[in-house]
C-alpha atoms as a PDB file:
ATOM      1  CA  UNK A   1      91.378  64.323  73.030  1.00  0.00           C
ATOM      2  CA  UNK A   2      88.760  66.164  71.134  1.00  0.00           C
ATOM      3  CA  UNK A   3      87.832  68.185  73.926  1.00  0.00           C
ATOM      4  CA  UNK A   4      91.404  69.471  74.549  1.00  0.00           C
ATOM      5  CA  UNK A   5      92.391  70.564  71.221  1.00  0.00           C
ATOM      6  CA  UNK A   6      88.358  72.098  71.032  1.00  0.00           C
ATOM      7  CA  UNK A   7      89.163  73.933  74.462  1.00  0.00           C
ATOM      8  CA  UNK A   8      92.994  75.192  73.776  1.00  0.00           C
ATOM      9  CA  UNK A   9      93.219  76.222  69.722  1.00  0.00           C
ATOM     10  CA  UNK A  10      89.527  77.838  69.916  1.00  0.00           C
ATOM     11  CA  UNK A  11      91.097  80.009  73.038  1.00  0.00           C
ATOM     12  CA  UNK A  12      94.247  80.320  70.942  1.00  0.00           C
ATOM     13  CA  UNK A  13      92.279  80.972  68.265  1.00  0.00           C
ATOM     14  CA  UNK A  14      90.239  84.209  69.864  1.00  0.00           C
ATOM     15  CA  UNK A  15      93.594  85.594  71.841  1.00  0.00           C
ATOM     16  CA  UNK A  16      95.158  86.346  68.491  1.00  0.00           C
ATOM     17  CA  UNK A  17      92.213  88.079  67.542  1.00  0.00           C
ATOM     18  CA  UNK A  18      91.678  90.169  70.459  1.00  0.00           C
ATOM     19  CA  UNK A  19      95.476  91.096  70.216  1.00  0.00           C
ATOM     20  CA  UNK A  20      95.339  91.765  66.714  1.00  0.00           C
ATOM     21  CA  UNK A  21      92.497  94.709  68.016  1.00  0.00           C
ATOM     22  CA  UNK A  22      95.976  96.453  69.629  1.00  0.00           C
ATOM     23  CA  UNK A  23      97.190  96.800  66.608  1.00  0.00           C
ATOM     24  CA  UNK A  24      94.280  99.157  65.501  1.00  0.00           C
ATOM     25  CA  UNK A  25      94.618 101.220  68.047  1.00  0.00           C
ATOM     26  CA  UNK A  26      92.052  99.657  70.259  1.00  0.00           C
ATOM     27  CA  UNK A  27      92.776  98.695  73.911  1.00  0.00           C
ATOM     28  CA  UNK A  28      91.684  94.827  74.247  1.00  0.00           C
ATOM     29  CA  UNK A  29      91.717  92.740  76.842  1.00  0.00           C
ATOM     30  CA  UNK A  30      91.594  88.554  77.169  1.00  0.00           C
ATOM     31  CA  UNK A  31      89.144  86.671  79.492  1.00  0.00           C
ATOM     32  CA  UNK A  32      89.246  82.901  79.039  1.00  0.00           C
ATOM     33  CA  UNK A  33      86.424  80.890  80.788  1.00  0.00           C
ATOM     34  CA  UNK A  34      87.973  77.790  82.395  1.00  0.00           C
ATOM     35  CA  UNK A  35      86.784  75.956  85.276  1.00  0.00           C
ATOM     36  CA  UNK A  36      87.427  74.811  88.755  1.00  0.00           C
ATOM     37  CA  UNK A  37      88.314  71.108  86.725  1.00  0.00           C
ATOM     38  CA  UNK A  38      91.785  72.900  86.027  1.00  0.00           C
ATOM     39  CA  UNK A  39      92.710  72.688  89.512  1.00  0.00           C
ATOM     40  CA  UNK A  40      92.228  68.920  90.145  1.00  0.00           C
ATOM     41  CA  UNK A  41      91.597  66.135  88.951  1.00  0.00           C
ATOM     42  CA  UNK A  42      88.218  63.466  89.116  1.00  0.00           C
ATOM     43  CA  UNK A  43      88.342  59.970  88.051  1.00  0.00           C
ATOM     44  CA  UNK A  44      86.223  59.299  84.541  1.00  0.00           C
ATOM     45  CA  UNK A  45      86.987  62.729  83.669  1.00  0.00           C
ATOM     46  CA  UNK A  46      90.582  62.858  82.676  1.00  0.00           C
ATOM     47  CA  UNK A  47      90.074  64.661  78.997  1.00  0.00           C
ATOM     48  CA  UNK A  48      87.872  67.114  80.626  1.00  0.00           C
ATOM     49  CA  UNK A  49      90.628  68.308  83.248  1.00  0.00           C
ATOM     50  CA  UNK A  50      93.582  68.117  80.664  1.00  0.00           C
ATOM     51  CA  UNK A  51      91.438  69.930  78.533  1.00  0.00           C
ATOM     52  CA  UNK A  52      91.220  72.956  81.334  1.00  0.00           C
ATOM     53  CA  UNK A  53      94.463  72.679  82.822  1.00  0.00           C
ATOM     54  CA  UNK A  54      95.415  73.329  79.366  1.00  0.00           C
ATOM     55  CA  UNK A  55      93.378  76.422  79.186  1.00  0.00           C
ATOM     56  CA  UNK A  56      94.936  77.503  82.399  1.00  0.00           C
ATOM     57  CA  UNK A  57      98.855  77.161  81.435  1.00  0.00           C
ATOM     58  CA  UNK A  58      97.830  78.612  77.960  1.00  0.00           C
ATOM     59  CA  UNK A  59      95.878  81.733  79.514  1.00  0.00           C
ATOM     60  CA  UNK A  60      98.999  82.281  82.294  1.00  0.00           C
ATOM     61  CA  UNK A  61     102.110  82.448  79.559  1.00  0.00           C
ATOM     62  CA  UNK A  62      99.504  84.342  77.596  1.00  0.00           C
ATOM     63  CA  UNK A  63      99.237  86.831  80.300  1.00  0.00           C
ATOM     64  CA  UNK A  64     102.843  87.492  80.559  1.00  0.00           C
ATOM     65  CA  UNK A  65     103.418  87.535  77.012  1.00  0.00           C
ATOM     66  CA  UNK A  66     101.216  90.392  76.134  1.00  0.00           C
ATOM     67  CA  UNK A  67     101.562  92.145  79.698  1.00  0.00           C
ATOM     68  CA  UNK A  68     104.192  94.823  78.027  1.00  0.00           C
ATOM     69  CA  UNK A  69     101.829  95.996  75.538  1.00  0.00           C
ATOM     70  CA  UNK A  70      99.102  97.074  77.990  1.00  0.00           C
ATOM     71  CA  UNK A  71      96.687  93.651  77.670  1.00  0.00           C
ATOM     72  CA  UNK A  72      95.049  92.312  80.632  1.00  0.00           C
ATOM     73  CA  UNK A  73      94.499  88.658  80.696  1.00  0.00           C
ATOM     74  CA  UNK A  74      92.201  86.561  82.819  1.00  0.00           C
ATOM     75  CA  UNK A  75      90.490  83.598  83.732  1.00  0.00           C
ATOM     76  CA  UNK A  76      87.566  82.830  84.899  1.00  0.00           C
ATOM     77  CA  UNK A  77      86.622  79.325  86.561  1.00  0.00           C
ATOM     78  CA  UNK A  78      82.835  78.970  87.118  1.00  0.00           C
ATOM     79  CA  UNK A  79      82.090  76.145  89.755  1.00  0.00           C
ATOM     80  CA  UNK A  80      79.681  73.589  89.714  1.00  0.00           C
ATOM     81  CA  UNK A  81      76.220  73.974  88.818  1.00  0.00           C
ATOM     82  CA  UNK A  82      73.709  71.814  89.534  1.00  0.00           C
ATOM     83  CA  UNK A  83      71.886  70.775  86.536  1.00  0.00           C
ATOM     84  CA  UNK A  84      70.132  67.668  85.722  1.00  0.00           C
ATOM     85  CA  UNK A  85      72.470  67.118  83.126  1.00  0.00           C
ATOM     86  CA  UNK A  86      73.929  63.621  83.941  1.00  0.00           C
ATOM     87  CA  UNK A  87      70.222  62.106  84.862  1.00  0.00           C
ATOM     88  CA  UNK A  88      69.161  62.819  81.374  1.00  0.00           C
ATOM     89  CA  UNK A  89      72.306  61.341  79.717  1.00  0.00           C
ATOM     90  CA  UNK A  90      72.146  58.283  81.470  1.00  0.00           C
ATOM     91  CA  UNK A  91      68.396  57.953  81.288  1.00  0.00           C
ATOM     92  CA  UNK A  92      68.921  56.665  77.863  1.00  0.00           C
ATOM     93  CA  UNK A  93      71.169  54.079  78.355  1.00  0.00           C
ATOM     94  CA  UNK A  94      71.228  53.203  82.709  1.00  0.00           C
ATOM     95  CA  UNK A  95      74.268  51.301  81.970  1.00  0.00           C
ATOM     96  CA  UNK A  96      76.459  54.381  80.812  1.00  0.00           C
ATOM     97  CA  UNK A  97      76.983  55.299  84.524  1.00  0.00           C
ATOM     98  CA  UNK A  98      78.536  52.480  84.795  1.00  0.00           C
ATOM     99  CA  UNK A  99      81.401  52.815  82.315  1.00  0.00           C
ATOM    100  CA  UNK A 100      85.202  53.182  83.218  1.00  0.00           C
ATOM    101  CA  UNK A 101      86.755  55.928  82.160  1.00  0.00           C
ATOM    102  CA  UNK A 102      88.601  57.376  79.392  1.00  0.00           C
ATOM    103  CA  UNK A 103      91.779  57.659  81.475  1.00  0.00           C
ATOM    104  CA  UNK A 104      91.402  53.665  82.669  1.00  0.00           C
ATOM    105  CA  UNK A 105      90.029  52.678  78.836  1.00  0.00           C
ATOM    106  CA  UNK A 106      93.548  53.830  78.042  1.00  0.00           C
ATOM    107  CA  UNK A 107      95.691  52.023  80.440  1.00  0.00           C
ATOM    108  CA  UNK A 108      93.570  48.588  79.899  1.00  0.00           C
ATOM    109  CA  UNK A 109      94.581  48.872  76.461  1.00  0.00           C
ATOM    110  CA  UNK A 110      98.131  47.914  76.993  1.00  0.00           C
END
């Protein structure tokens, strides 16, 4: 759940920051970069859409917490892109495209 704490503290981390700006007299605003993965969910990919419907919840009770003092918050959730990305992982090792999922690894374990 590496990918979920990287996603949600490191966003935590830069909101305080950018509010902190507010209090020197600068007018900030917040714009989180999620994805289209925090609005469903694929098989094999569990982590990766906990991890942004984390980022998500966090960046909407963000946006009403600081909404009285004047900061805009936002998200923004890139689609797809089509990359070569998985071709290269998997060129490595052919079998890797064959592994179960994080999610499934989990529930075999009991």
């Amino acid at each position: 759940m590496h990918t979920v704490a990287l996603d949600v503290c490191d966003e935590a981390s830069m909101a305080r920051a950018i509010v902190q700006l507010k209090d020197e007299g600068m007018s900030p605003d917040v714009l989180n970069v999620s994805s289209a993965g925090g609005e469903f969910t694929a098989p094999g990919a569990g982590a990766y859409h906990a991890s942004k419907y984390a980022v998500e919840s966090f960046t909407d009770a963000l946006r009403m917490e600081v909404a009285r003092f004047g900061i805009c918050v936002i998200s923004v959730q890139p689609g797809g892109v089509r990359t070569e990305f998985v071709q290269a992982a998997t060129a490595a090792n052919p079998r890797a495209r064959y592994k179960v999922g994080a999610a499934a690894r989990l529930l075999s374990l009991r």
